[in-house]
C-alpha atoms as a PDB file:
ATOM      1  CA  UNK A   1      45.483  37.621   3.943  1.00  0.00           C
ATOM      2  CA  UNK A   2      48.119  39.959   4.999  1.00  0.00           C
ATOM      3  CA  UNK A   3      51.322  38.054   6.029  1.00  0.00           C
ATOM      4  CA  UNK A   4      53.828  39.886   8.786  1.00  0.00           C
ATOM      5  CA  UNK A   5      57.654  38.613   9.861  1.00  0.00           C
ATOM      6  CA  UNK A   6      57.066  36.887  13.398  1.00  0.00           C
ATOM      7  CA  UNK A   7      60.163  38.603  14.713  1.00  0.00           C
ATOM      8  CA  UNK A   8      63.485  37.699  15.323  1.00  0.00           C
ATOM      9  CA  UNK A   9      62.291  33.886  13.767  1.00  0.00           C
ATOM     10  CA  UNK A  10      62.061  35.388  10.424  1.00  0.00           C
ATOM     11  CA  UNK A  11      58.978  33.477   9.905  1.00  0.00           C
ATOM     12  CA  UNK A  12      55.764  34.865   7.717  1.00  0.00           C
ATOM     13  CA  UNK A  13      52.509  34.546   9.341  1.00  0.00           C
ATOM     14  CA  UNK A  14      49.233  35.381   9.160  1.00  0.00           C
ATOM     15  CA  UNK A  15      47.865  38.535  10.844  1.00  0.00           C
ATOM     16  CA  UNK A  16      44.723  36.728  11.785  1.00  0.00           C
ATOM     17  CA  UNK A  17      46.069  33.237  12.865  1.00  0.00           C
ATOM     18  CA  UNK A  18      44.029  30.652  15.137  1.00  0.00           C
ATOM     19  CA  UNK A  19      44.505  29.597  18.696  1.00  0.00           C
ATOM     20  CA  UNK A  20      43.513  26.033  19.146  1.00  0.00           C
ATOM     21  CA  UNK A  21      42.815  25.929  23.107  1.00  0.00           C
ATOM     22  CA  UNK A  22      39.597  25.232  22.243  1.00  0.00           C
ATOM     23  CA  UNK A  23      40.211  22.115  20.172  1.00  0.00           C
ATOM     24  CA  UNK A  24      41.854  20.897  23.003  1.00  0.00           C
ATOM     25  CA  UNK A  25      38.723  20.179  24.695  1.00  0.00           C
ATOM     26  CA  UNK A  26      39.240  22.870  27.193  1.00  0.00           C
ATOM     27  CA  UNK A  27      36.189  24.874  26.279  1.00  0.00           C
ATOM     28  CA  UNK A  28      33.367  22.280  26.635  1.00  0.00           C
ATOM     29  CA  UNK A  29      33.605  19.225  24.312  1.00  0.00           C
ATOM     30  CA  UNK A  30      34.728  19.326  20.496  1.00  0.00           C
ATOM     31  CA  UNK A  31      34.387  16.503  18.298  1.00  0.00           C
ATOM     32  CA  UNK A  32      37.442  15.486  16.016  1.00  0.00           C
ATOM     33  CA  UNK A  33      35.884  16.155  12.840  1.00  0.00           C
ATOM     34  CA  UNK A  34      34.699  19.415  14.303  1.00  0.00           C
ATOM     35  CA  UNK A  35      38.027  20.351  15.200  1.00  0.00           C
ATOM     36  CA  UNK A  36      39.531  19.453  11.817  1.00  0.00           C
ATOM     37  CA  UNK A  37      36.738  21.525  10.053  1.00  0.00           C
ATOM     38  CA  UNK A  38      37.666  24.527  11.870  1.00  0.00           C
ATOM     39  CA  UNK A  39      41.505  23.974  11.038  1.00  0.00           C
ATOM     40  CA  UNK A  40      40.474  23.465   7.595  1.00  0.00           C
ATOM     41  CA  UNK A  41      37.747  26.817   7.010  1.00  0.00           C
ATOM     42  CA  UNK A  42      40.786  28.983   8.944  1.00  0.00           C
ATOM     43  CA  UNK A  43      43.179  27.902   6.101  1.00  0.00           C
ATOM     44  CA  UNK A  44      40.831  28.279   3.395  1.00  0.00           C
ATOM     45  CA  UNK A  45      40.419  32.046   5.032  1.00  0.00           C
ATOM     46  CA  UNK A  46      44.492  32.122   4.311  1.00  0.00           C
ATOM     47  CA  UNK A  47      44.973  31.610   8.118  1.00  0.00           C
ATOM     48  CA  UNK A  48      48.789  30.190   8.137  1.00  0.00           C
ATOM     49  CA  UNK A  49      49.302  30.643  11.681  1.00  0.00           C
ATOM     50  CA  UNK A  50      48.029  27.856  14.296  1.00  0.00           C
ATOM     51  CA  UNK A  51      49.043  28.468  18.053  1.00  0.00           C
ATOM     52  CA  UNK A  52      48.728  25.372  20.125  1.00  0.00           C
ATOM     53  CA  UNK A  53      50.373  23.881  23.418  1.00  0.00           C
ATOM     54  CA  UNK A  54      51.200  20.346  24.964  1.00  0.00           C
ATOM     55  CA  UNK A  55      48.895  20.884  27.553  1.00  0.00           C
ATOM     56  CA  UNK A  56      46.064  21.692  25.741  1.00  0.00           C
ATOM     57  CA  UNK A  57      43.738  18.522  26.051  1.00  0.00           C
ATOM     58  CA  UNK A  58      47.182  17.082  27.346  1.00  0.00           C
ATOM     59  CA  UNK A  59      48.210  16.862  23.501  1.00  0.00           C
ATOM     60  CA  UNK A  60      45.000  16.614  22.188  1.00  0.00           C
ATOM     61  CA  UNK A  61      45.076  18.927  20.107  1.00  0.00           C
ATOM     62  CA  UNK A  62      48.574  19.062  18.524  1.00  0.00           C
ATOM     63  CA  UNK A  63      47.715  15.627  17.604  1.00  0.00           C
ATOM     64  CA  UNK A  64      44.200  17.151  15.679  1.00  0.00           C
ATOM     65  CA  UNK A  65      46.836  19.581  14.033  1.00  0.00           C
ATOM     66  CA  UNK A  66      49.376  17.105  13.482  1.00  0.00           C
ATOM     67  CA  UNK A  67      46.370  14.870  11.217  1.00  0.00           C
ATOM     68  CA  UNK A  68      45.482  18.198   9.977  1.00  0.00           C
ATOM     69  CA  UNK A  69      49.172  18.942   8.489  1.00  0.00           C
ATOM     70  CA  UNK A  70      49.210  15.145   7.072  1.00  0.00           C
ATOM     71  CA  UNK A  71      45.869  15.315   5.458  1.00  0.00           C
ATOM     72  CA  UNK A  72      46.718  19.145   3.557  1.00  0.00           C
ATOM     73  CA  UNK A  73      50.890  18.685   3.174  1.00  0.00           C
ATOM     74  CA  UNK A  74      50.584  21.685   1.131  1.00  0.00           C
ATOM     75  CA  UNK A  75      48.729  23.876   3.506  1.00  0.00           C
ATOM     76  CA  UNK A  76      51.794  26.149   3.910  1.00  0.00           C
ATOM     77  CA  UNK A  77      50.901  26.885   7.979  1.00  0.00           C
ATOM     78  CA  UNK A  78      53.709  27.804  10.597  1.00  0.00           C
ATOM     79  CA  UNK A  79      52.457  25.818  14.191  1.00  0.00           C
ATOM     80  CA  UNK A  80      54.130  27.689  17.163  1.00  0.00           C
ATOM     81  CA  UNK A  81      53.811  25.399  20.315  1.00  0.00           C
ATOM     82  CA  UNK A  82      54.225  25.647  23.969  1.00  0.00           C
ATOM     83  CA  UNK A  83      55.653  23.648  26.728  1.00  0.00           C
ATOM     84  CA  UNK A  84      56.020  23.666  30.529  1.00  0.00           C
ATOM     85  CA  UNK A  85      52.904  23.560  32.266  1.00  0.00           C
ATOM     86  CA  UNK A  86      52.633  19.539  32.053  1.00  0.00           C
ATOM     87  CA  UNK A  87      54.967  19.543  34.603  1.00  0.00           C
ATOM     88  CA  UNK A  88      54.808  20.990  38.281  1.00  0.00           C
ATOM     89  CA  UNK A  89      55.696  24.974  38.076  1.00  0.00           C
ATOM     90  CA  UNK A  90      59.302  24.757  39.517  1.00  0.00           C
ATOM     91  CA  UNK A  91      61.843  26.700  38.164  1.00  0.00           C
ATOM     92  CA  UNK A  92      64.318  23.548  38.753  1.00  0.00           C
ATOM     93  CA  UNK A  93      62.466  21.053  36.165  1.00  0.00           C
ATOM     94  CA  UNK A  94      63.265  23.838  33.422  1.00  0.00           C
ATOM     95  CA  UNK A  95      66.286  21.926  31.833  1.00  0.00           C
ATOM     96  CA  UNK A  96      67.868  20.988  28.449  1.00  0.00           C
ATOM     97  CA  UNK A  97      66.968  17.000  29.492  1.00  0.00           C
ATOM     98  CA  UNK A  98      63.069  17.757  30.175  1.00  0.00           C
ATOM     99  CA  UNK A  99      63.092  20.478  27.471  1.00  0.00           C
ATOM    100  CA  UNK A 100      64.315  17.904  25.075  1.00  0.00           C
ATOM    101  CA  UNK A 101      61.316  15.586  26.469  1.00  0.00           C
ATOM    102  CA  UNK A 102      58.694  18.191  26.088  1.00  0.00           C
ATOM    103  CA  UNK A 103      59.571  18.756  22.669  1.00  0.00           C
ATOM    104  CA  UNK A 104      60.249  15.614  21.496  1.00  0.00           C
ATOM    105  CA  UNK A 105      56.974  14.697  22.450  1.00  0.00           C
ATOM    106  CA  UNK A 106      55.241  17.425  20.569  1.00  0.00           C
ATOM    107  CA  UNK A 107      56.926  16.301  17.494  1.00  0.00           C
ATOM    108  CA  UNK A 108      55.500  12.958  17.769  1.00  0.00           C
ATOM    109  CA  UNK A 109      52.164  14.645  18.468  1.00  0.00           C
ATOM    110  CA  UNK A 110      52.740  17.328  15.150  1.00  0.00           C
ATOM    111  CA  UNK A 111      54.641  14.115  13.341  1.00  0.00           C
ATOM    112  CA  UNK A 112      57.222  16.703  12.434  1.00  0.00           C
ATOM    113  CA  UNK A 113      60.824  16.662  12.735  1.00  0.00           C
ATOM    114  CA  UNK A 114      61.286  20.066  13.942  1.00  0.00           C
ATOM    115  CA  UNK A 115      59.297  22.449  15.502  1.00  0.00           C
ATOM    116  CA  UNK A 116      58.645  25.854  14.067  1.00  0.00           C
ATOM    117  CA  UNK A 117      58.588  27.781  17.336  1.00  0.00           C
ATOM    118  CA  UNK A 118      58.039  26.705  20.741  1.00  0.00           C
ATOM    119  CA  UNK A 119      57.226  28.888  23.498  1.00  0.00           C
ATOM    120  CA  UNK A 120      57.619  28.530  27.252  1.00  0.00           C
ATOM    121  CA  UNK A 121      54.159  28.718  28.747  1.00  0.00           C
ATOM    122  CA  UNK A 122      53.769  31.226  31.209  1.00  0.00           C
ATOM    123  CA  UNK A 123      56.696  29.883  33.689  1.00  0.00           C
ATOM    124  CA  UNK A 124      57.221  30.860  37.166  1.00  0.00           C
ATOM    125  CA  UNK A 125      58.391  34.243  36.973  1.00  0.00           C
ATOM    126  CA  UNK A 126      62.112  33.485  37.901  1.00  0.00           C
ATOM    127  CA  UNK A 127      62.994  31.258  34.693  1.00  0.00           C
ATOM    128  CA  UNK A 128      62.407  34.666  32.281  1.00  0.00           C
ATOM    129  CA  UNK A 129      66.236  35.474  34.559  1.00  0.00           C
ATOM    130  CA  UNK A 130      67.626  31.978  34.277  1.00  0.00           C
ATOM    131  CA  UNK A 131      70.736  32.269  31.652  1.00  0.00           C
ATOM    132  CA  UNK A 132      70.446  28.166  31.996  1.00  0.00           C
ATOM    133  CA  UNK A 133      67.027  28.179  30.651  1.00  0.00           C
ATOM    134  CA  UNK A 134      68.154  30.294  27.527  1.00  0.00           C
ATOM    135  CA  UNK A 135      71.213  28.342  26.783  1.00  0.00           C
ATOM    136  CA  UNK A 136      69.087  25.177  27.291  1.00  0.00           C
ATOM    137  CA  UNK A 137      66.240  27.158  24.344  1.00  0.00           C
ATOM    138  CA  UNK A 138      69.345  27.838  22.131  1.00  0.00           C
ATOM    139  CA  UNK A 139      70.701  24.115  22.412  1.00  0.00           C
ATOM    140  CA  UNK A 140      67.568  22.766  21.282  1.00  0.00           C
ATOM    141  CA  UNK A 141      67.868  25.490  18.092  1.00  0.00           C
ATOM    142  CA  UNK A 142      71.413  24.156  17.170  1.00  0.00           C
ATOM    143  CA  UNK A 143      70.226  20.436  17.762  1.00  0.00           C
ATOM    144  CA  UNK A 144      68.032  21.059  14.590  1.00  0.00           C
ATOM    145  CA  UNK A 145      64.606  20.100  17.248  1.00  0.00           C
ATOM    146  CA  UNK A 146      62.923  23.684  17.079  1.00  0.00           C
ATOM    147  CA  UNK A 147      63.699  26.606  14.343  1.00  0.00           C
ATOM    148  CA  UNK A 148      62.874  29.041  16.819  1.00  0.00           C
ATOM    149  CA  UNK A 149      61.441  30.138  20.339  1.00  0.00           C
ATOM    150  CA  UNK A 150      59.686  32.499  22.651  1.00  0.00           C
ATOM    151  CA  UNK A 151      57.857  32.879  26.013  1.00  0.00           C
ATOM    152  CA  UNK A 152      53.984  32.895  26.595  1.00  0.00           C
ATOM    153  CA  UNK A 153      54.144  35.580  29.455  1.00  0.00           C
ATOM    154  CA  UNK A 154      51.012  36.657  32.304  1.00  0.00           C
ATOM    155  CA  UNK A 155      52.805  39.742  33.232  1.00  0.00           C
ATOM    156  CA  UNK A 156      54.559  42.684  31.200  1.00  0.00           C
ATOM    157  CA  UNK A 157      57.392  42.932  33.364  1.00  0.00           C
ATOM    158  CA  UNK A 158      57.511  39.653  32.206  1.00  0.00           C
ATOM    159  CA  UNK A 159      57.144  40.470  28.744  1.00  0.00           C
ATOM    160  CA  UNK A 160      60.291  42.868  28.956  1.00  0.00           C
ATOM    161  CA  UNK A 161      62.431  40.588  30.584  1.00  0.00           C
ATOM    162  CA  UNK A 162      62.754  38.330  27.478  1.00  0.00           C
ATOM    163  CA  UNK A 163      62.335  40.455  25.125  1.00  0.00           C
ATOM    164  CA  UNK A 164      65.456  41.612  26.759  1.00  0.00           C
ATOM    165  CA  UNK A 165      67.063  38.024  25.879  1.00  0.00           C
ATOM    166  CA  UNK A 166      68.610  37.838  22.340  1.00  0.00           C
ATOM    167  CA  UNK A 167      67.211  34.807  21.176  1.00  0.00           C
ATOM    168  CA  UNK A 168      63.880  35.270  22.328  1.00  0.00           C
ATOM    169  CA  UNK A 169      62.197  35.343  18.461  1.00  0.00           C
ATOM    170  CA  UNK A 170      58.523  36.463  20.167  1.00  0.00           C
ATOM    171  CA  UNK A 171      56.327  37.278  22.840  1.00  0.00           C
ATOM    172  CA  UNK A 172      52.775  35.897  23.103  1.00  0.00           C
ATOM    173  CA  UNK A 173      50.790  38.138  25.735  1.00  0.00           C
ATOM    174  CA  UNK A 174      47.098  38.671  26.283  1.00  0.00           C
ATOM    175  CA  UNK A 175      46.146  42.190  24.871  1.00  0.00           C
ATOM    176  CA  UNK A 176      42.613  43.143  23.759  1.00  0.00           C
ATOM    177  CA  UNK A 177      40.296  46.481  24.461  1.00  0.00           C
ATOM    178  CA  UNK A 178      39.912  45.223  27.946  1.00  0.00           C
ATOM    179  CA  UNK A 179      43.765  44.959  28.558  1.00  0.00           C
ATOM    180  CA  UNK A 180      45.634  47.640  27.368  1.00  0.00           C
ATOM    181  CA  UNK A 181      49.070  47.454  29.557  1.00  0.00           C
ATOM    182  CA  UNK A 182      51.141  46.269  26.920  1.00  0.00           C
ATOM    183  CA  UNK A 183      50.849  48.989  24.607  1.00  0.00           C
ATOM    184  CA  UNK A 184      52.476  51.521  26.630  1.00  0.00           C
ATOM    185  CA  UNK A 185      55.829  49.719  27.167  1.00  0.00           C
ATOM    186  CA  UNK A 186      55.899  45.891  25.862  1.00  0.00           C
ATOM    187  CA  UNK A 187      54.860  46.699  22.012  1.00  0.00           C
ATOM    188  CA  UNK A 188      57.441  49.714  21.734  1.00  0.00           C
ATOM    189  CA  UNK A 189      60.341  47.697  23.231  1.00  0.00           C
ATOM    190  CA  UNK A 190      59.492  44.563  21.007  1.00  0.00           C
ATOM    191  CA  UNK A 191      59.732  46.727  18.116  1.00  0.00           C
ATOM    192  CA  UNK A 192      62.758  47.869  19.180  1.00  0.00           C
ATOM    193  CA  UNK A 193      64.281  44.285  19.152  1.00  0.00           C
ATOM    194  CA  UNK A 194      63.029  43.170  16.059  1.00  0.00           C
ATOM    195  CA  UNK A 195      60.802  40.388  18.911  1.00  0.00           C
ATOM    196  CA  UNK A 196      57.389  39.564  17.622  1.00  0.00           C
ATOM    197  CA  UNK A 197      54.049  39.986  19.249  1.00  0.00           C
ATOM    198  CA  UNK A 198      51.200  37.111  19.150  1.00  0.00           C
ATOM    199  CA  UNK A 199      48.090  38.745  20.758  1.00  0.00           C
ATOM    200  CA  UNK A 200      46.501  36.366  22.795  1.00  0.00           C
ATOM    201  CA  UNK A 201      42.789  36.269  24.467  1.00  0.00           C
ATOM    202  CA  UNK A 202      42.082  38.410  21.944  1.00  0.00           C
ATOM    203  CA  UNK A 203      38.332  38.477  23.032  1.00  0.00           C
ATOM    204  CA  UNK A 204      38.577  38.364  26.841  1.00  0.00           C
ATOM    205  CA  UNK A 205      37.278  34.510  26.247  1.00  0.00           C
ATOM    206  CA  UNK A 206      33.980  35.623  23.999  1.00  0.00           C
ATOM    207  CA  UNK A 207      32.971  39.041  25.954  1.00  0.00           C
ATOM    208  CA  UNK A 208      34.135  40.914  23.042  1.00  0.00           C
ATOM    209  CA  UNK A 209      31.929  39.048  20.563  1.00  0.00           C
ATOM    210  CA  UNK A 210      28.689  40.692  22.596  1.00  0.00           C
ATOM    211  CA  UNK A 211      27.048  37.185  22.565  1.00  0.00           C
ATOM    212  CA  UNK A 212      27.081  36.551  26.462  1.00  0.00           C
ATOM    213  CA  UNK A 213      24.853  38.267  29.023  1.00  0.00           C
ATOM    214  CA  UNK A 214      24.804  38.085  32.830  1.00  0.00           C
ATOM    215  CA  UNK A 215      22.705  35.052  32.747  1.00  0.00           C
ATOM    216  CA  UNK A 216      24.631  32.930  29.927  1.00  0.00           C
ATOM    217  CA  UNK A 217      26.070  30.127  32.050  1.00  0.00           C
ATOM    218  CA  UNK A 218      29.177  27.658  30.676  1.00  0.00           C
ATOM    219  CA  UNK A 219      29.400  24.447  31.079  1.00  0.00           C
ATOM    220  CA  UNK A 220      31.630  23.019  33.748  1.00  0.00           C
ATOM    221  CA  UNK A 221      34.282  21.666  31.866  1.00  0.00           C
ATOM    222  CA  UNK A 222      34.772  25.505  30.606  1.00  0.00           C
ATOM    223  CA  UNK A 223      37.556  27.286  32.363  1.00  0.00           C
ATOM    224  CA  UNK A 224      35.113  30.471  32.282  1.00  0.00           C
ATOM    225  CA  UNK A 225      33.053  28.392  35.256  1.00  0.00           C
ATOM    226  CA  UNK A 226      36.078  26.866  36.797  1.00  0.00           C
ATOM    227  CA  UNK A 227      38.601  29.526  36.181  1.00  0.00           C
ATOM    228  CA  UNK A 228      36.929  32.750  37.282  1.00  0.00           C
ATOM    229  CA  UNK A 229      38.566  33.539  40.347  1.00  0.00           C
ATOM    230  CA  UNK A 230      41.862  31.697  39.496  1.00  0.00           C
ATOM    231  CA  UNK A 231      41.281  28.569  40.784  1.00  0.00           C
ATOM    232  CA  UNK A 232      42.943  26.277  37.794  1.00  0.00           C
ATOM    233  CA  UNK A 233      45.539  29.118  36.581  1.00  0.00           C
ATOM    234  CA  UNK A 234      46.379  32.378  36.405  1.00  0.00           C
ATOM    235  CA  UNK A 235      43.156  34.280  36.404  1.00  0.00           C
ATOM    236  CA  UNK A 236      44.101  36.962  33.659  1.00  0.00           C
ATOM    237  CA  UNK A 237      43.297  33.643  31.459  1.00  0.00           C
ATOM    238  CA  UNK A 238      39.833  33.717  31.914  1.00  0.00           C
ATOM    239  CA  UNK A 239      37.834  37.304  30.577  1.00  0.00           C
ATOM    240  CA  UNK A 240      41.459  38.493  30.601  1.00  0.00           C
ATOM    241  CA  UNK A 241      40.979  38.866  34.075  1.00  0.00           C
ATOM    242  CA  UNK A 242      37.868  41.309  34.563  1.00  0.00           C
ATOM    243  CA  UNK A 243      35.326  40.826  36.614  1.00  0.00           C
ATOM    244  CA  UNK A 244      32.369  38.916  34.597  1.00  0.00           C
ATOM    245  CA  UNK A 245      29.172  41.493  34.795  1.00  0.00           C
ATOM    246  CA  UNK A 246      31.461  44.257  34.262  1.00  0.00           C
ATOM    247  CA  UNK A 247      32.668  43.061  31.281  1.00  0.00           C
ATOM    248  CA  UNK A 248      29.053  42.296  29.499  1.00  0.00           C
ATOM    249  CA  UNK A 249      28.174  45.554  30.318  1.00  0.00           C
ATOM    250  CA  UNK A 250      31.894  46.838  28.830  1.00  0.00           C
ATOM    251  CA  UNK A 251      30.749  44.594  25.556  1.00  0.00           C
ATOM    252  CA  UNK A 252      27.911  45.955  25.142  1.00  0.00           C
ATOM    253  CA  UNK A 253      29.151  50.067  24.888  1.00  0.00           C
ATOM    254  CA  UNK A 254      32.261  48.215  22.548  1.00  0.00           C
ATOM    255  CA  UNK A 255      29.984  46.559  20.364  1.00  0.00           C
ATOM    256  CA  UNK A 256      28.268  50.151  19.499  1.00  0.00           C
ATOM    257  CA  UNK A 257      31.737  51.251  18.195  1.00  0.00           C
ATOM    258  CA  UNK A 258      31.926  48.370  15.338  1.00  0.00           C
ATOM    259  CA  UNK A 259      31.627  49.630  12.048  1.00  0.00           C
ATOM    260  CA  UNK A 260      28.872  49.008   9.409  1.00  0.00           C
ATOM    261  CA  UNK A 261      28.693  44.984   8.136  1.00  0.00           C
ATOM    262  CA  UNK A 262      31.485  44.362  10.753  1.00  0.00           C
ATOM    263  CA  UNK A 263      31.200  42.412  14.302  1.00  0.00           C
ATOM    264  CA  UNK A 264      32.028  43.338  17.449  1.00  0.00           C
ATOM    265  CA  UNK A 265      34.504  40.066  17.635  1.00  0.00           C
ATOM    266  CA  UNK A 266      35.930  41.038  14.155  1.00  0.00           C
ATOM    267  CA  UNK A 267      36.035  44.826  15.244  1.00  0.00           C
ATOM    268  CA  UNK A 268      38.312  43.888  18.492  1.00  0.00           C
ATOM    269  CA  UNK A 269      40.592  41.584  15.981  1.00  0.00           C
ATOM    270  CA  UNK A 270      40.787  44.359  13.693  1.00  0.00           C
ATOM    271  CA  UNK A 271      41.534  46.518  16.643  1.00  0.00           C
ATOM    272  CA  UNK A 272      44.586  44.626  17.600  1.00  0.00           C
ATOM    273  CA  UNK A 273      45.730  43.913  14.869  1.00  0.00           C
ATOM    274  CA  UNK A 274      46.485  48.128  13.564  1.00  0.00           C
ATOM    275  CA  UNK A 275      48.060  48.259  16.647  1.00  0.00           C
ATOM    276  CA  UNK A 276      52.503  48.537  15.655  1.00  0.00           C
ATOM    277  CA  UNK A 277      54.662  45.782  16.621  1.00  0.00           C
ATOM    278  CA  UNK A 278      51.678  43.089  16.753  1.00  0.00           C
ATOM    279  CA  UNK A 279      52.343  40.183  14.320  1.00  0.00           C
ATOM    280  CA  UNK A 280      49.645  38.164  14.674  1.00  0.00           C
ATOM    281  CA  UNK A 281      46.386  37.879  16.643  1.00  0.00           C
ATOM    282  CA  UNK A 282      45.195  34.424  17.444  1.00  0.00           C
ATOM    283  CA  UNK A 283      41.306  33.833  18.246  1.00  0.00           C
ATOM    284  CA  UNK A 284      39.835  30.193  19.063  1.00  0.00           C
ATOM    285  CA  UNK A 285      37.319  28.679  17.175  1.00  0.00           C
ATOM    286  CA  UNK A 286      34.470  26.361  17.895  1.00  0.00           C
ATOM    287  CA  UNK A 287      32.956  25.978  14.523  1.00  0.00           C
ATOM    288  CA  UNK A 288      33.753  26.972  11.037  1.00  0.00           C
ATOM    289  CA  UNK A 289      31.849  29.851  10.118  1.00  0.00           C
ATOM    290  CA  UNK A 290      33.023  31.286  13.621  1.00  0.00           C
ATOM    291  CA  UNK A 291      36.877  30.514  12.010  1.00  0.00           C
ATOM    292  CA  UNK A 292      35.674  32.325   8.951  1.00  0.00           C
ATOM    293  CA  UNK A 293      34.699  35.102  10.175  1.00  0.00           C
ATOM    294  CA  UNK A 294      37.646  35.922  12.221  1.00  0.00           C
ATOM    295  CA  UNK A 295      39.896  35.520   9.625  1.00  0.00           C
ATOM    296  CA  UNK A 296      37.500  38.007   7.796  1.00  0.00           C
ATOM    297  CA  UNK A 297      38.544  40.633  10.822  1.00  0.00           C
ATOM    298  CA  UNK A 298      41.836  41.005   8.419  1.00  0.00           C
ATOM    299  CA  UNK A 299      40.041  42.846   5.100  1.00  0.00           C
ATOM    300  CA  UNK A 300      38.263  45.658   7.199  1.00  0.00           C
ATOM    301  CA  UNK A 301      39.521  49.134   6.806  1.00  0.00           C
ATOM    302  CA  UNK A 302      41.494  50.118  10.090  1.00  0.00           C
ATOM    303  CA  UNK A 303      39.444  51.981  12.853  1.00  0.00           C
ATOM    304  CA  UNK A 304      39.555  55.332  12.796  1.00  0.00           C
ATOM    305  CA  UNK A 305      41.190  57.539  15.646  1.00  0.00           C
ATOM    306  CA  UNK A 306      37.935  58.394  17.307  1.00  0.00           C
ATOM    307  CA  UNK A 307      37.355  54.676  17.400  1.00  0.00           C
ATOM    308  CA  UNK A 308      40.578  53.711  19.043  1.00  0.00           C
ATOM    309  CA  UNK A 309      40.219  56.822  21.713  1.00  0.00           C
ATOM    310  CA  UNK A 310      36.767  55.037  22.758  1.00  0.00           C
ATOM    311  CA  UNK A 311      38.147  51.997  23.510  1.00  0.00           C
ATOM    312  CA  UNK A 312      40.506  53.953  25.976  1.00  0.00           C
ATOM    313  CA  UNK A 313      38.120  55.858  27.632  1.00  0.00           C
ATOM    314  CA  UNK A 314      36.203  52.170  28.364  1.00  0.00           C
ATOM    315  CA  UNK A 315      39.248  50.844  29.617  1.00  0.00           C
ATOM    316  CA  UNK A 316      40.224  53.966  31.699  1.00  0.00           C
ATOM    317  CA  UNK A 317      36.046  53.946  33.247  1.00  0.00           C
ATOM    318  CA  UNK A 318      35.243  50.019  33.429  1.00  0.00           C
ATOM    319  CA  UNK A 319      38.558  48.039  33.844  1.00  0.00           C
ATOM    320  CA  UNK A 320      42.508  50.303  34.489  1.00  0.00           C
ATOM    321  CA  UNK A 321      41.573  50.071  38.272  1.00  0.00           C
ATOM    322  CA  UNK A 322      40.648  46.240  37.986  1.00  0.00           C
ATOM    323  CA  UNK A 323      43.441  44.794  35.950  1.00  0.00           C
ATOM    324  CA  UNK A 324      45.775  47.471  35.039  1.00  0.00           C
ATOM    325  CA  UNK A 325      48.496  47.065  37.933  1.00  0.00           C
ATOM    326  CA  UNK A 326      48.137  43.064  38.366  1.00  0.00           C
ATOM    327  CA  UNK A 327      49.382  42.238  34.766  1.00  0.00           C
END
């Protein structure tokens, strides 16, 4: 699979990589030998990129990834973690002492001695300003505890304000066919910094794999029952923030543009990942085949141009008045 440079870390990753919310038990229940078959099929796809967070099944599942990395020592994948949102959202608990904590516990949960890149996850908006908070990021880089870090952002204002800080190494920021924002200003300016892009909710939580109608109901332990108006987190999270019937309709006029022997969850992968600056483009999982064919988003030909201007005339009709101005 095609490796690009995650940024200012100088790392190689995967253009396809995974995101392992769902292993966190987050998404409905996942067995731990279901999770570490999906971490296994995404390697063996030459996935070397898994995305993962403290939070996510409160460490649940940077422990599955931490057995994972024992069991395959050779596997050769970069794990980019997150911290912050284990804590209350106050801009005062973001110090060196509790970032130290954080990460010190996410070692123990990875069983590494250093981390490869740790992101704040989506912090109050004030902390992207804090000089503290950076100095506090770049301690923890010359203490030998993290090679590298970046931000998880909601917002694109966001987005620009680290990308703005010299040491940020990348930028992980929702971006699919439903949420175009960040290509107008956010890619360009990352480019321009040598900062990375991981694309995140890469199908607006499953409405871009065309598998959901209006009646398809989630269990309650998934945040797309819970989370639809906002009521957990930030409500871009969930169906990147569009309005539910409105985007199965949206999926089913994107699912006409995939290309012959292709998906329409592989054509919105493939679709972000053509687009410049993005490094890599991290879907969930639930099952291996599902992990396999992801990955497989990375050999199709990129779109063609009459392609990508359909996917901005959906955005423009179904969603720029929804979600364009809130993220």
């Amino acid at each position: 699979m095609e490796q690009r440079v995650l940024g200012r870390s100088r790392q190689q990753v995967s253009v396809i990589g995974l995101g392992t919310w769902q292993l966190g038990a987050d998404w409905g229940d996942v067995r731990e030998e279901d999770a570490l078959a999906v971490l296994a099929a995404a390697v063996e796809s030459g996935v070397t990129f898994f995305d993962t967070a403290d939070v996510y099944g409160d460490g649940r599942s940077e422990a599955l990834i931490g057995r994972f990395l024992r069991e395959h020592p050779d596997s050769g994948v970069l794990v980019a973690t997150k911290m912050g949102r284990r804590a209350p959202l106050d801009p005062a608990l973001y110090t060196l002492d509790n970032f130290r904590a954080w990460t010190d516990r996410s070692r123990r949960n990875l069983g590494v001695d250093r981390l490869d890149l740790v992101q704040l996850h989506c912090p109050p908006t004030p902390v992207y300003s804090s000089d503290a908070v950076f100095d506090a990021l770049d301690a923890l880089v010359d203490e030998g505890r993290i090679a590298a870090y970046g931000v998880s952002v909601e917002t694109c204002a966001e987005a620009l304000t680290a990308i703005a800080r010299p040491g940020t190494a990348s930028v992980q920021i929702i971006l699919n066919p439903f949420r175009l924002k960040p290509l107008a200003e956010v890619l360009p300016a990352a480019a321009d910094a040598g900062v990375g892009i991981i694309a995140r909710v890469p199908l607006a939580s499953g409405l871009l794999s065309g598998r959901y109608t209006a009646d398809t109901v989630f269990p309650a332990s998934d945040h797309r029952t819970y989370n639809r108006q906002g009521a957990a987190f930030d409500q871009g999270e969930t169906f990147s923030g569009v309005d539910y019937a409105t985007g199965v309709a949206a999926a089913v006029e994107f699912a006409a543009l995939a290309p012959e022997g292709a998906s329409p969850a592989q054509t919105a992968l493939r679709w972000i990942a053509q687009q410049p600056g993005v490094s890599s483009v991290i879907p969930g999982a639930r099952s291996p085949e599902q992990a396999r064919a992801n990955a497989g988003a990375a050999e199709l030909a990129p779109l063609p141009e009459k392609t990508l201007e359909a996917v901005r005339e959906l955005y423009d009709r179904r969603f720029r008045a929804e979600v364009h101005d809130r993220w």
